[in-house]
C-alpha atoms as a PDB file:
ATOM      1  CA  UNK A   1     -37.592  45.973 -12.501  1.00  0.00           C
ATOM      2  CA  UNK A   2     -35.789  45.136  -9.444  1.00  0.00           C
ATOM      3  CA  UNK A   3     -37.060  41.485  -9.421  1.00  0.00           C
ATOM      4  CA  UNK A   4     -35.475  41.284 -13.336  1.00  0.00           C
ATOM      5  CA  UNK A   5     -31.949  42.998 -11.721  1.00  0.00           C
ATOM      6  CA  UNK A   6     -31.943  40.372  -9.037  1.00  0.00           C
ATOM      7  CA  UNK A   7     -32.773  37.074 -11.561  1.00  0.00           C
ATOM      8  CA  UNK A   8     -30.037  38.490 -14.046  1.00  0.00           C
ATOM      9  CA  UNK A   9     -27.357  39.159 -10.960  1.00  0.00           C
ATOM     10  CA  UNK A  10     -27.993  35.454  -9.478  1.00  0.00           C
ATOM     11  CA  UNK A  11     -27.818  34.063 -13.112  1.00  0.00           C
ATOM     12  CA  UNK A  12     -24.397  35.521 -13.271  1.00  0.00           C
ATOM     13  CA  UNK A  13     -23.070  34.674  -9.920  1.00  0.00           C
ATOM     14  CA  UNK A  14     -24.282  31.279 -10.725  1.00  0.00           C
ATOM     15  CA  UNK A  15     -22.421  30.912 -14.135  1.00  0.00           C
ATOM     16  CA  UNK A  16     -19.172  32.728 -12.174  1.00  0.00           C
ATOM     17  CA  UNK A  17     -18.774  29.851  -9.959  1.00  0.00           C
ATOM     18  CA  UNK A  18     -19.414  27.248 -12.487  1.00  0.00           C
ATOM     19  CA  UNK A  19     -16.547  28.470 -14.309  1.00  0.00           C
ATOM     20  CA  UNK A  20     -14.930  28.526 -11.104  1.00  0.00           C
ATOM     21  CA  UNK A  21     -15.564  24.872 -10.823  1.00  0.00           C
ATOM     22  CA  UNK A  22     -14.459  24.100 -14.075  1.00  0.00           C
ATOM     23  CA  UNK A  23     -11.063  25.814 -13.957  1.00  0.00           C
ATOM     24  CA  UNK A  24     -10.406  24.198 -10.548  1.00  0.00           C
ATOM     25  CA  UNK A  25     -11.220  20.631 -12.068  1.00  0.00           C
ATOM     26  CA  UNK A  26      -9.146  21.646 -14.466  1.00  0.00           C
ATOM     27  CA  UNK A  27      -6.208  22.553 -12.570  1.00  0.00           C
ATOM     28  CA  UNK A  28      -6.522  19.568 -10.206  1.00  0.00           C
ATOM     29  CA  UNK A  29      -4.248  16.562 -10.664  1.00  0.00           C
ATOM     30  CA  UNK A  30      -5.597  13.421 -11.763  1.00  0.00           C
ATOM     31  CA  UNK A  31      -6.452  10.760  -9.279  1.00  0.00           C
ATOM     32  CA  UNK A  32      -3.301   8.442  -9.043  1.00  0.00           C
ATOM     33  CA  UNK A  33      -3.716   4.741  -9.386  1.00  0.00           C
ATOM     34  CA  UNK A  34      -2.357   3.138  -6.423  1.00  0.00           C
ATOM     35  CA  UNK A  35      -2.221  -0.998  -6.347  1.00  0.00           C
ATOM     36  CA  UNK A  36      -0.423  -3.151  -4.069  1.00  0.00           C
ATOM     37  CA  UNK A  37       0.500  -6.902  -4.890  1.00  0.00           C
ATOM     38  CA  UNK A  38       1.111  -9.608  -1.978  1.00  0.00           C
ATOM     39  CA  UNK A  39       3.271 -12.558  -2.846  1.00  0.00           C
ATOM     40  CA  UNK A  40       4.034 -15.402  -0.368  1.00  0.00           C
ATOM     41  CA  UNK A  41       4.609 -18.542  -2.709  1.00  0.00           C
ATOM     42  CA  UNK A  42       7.875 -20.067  -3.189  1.00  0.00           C
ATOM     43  CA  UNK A  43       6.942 -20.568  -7.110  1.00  0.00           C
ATOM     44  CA  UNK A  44       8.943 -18.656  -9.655  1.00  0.00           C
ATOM     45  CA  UNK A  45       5.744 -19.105 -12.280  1.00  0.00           C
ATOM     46  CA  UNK A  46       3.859 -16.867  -9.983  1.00  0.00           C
ATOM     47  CA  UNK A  47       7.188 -14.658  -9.132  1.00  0.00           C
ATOM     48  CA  UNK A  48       6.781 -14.525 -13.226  1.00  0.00           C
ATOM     49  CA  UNK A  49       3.445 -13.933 -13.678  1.00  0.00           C
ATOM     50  CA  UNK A  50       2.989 -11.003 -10.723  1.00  0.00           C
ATOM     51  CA  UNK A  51       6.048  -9.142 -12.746  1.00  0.00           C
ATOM     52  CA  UNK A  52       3.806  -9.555 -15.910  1.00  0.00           C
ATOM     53  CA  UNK A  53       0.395  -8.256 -14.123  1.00  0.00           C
ATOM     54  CA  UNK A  54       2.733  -5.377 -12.927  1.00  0.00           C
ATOM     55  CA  UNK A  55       3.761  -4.581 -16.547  1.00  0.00           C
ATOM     56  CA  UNK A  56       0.390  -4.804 -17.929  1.00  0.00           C
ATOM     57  CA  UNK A  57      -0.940  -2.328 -15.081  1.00  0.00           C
ATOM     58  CA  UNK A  58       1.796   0.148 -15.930  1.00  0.00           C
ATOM     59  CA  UNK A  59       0.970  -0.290 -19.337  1.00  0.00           C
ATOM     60  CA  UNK A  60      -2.560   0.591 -19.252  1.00  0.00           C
ATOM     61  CA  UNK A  61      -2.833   2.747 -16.945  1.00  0.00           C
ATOM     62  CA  UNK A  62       0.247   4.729 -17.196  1.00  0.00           C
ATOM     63  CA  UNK A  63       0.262   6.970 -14.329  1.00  0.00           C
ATOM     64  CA  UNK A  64       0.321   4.158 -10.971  1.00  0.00           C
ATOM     65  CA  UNK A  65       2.142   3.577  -7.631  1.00  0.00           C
ATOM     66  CA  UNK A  66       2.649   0.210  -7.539  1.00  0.00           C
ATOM     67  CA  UNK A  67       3.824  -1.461  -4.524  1.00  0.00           C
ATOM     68  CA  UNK A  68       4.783  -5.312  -4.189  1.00  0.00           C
ATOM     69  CA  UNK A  69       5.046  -7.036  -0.809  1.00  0.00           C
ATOM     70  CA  UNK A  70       7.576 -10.082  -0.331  1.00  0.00           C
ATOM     71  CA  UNK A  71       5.881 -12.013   2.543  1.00  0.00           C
ATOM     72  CA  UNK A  72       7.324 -15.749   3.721  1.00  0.00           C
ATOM     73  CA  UNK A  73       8.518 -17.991   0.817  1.00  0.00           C
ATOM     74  CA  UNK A  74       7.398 -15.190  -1.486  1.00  0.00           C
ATOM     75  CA  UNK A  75      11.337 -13.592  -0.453  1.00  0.00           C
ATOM     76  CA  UNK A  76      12.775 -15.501  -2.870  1.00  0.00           C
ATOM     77  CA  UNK A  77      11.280 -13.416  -5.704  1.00  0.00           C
ATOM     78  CA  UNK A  78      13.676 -10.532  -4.913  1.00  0.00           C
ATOM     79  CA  UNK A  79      16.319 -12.777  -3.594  1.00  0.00           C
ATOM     80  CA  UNK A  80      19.840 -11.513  -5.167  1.00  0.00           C
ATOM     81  CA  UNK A  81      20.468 -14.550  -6.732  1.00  0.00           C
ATOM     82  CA  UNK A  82      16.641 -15.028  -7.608  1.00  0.00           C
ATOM     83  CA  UNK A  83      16.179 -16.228 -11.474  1.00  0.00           C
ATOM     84  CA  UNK A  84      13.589 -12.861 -11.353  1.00  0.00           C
ATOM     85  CA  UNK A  85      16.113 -10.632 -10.212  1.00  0.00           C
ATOM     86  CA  UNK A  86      16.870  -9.044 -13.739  1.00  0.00           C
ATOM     87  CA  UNK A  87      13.235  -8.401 -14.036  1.00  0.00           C
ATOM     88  CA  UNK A  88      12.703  -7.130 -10.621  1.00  0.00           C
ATOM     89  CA  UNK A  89      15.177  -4.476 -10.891  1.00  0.00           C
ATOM     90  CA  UNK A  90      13.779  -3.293 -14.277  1.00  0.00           C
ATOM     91  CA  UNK A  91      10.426  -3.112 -12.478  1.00  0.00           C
ATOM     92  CA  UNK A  92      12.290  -1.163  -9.898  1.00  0.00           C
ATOM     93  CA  UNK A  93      13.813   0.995 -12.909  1.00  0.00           C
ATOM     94  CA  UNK A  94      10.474   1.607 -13.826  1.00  0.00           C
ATOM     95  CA  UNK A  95       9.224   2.965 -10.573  1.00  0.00           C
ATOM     96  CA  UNK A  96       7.631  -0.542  -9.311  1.00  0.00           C
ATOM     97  CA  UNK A  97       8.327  -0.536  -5.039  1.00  0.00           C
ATOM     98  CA  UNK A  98       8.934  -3.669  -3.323  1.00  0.00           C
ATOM     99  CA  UNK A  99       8.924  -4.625   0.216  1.00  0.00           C
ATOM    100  CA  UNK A 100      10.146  -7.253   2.278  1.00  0.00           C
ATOM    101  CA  UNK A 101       8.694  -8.313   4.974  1.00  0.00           C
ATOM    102  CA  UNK A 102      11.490  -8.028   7.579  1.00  0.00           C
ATOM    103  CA  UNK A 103       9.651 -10.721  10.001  1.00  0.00           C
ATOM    104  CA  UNK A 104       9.896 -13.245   7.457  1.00  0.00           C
ATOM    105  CA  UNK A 105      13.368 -12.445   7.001  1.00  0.00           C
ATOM    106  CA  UNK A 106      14.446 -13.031  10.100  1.00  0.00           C
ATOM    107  CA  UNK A 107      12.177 -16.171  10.685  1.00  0.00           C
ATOM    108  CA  UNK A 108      14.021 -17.512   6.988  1.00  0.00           C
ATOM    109  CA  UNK A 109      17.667 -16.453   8.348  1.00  0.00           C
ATOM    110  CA  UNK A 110      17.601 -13.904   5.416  1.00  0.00           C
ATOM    111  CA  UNK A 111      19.952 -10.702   5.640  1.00  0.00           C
ATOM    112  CA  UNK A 112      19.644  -7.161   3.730  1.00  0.00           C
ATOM    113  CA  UNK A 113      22.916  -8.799   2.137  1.00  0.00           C
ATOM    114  CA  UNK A 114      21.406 -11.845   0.591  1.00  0.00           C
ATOM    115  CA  UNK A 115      18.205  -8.999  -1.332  1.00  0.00           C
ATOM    116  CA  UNK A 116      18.172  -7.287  -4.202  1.00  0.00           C
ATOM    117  CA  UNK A 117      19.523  -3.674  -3.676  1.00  0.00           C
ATOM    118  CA  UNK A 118      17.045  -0.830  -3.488  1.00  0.00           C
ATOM    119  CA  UNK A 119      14.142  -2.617  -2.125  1.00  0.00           C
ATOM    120  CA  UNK A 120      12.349  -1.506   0.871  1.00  0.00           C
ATOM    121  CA  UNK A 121      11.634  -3.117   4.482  1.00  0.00           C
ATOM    122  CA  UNK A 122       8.513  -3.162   6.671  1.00  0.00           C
ATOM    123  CA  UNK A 123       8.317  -4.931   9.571  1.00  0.00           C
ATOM    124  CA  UNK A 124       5.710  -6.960   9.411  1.00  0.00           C
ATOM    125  CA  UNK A 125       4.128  -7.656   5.590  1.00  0.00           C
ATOM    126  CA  UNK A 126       0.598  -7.842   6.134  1.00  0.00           C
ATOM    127  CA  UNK A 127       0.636  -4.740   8.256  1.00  0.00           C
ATOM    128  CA  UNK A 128       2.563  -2.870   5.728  1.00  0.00           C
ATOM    129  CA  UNK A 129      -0.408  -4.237   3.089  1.00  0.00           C
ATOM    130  CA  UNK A 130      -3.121  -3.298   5.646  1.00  0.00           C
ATOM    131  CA  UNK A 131      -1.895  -0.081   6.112  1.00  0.00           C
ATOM    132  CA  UNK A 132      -1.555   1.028   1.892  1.00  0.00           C
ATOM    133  CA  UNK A 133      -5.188   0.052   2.220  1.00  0.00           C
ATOM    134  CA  UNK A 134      -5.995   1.984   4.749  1.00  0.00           C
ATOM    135  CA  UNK A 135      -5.008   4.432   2.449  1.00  0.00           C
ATOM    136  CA  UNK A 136      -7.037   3.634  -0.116  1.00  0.00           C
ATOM    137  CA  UNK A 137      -4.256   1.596  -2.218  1.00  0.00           C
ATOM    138  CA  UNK A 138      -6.328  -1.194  -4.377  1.00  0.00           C
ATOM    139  CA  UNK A 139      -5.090  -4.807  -3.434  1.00  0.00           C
ATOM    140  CA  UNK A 140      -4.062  -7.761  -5.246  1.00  0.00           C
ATOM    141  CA  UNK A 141      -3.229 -10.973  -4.487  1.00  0.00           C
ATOM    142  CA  UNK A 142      -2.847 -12.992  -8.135  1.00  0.00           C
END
C-alpha cells in the first residue's frame, strides 16, 4: 500500500510542476527579433533597397529591434539633405534605429548638423555592429 501512496504522490508532484512549466512559458515574453543592417556604399539603390528589406522585416515579423549602421560613404543615406531622408525618418517613426559611425564622420568632415535628426552615434561602426552581435543581434549586410 505504501509503494501505491508513493507512485500516486510522485505522479502528482510530477504533473504540479508541469503545469508549473506551462504557466511560466506562458507568462514569459516572446523572444524579440533583433537584426542589425551595415551600409557603407555611396549608392542610393542600395540606400533604397536596405529601407525596403527593413520594411519587409517589420512586416513579417512584427515584433523586431532593428538597428541600421551608417559606416563610410554609407553616411549619405541619412544625410539631411539625402534623397532617402523622407523614408529614413518614417523608418525612424516606425521604431527603425540608426547609427552613424562618428569616425567616418569626422574622417568625411561631416557634423551632427549636416544628419538627419534623431539618429544615434557610435564611435566607431563596426564596433558598434560587433558589439549588437555580441549580443546576439542577427546581422545583415544586403
Amino acid at each position: 500500500m505504501k509503494l501505491r501512496q508513493f507512485t500516486t504522490f510522485a505522479l502528482m508532484a510530477v504533473l504540479a510542476l508541469a503545469a508549473a512549466a506551462v504557466r511560466a512559458a506562458d507568462a514569459a515574453p516572446a523572444t524579440m527579433n533583433r537584426i542589425v543592417f551595415q551600409v557603407n556604399e555611396d549608392d542610393s539603390k542600395k540606400w533604397n533597397t536596405v529601407l525596403s528589406n527593413v520594411n519587409n522585416v517589420q512586416e513579417e515579423l512584427g515584433r523586431a529591434d532593428v538597428t541600421v549602421v551608417l559606416i563610410g560613404p554609407g553616411l549619405g543615406m541619412i544625410k539631411a539633405d539625402a534623397l532617402t531622408a523622407n523614408r529614413v525618418q518614417d523608418a525612424m517613426a516606425a521604431g527603425v534605429r540608426f547609427v552613424a559611425c562618428v569616425n567616418s564622420m569626422q574622417s568625411m568632415h561631416l557634423t551632427k548638423d549636416d544628419m538627419i535628426d534623431g539618429i544615434a552615434y557610435a564611435r566607431a561602426g563596426y564596433v558598434e555592429i560587433m558589439r549588437l552581435q555580441q549580443q546576439g543581434w542577427v546581422y545583415i549586410r544586403p
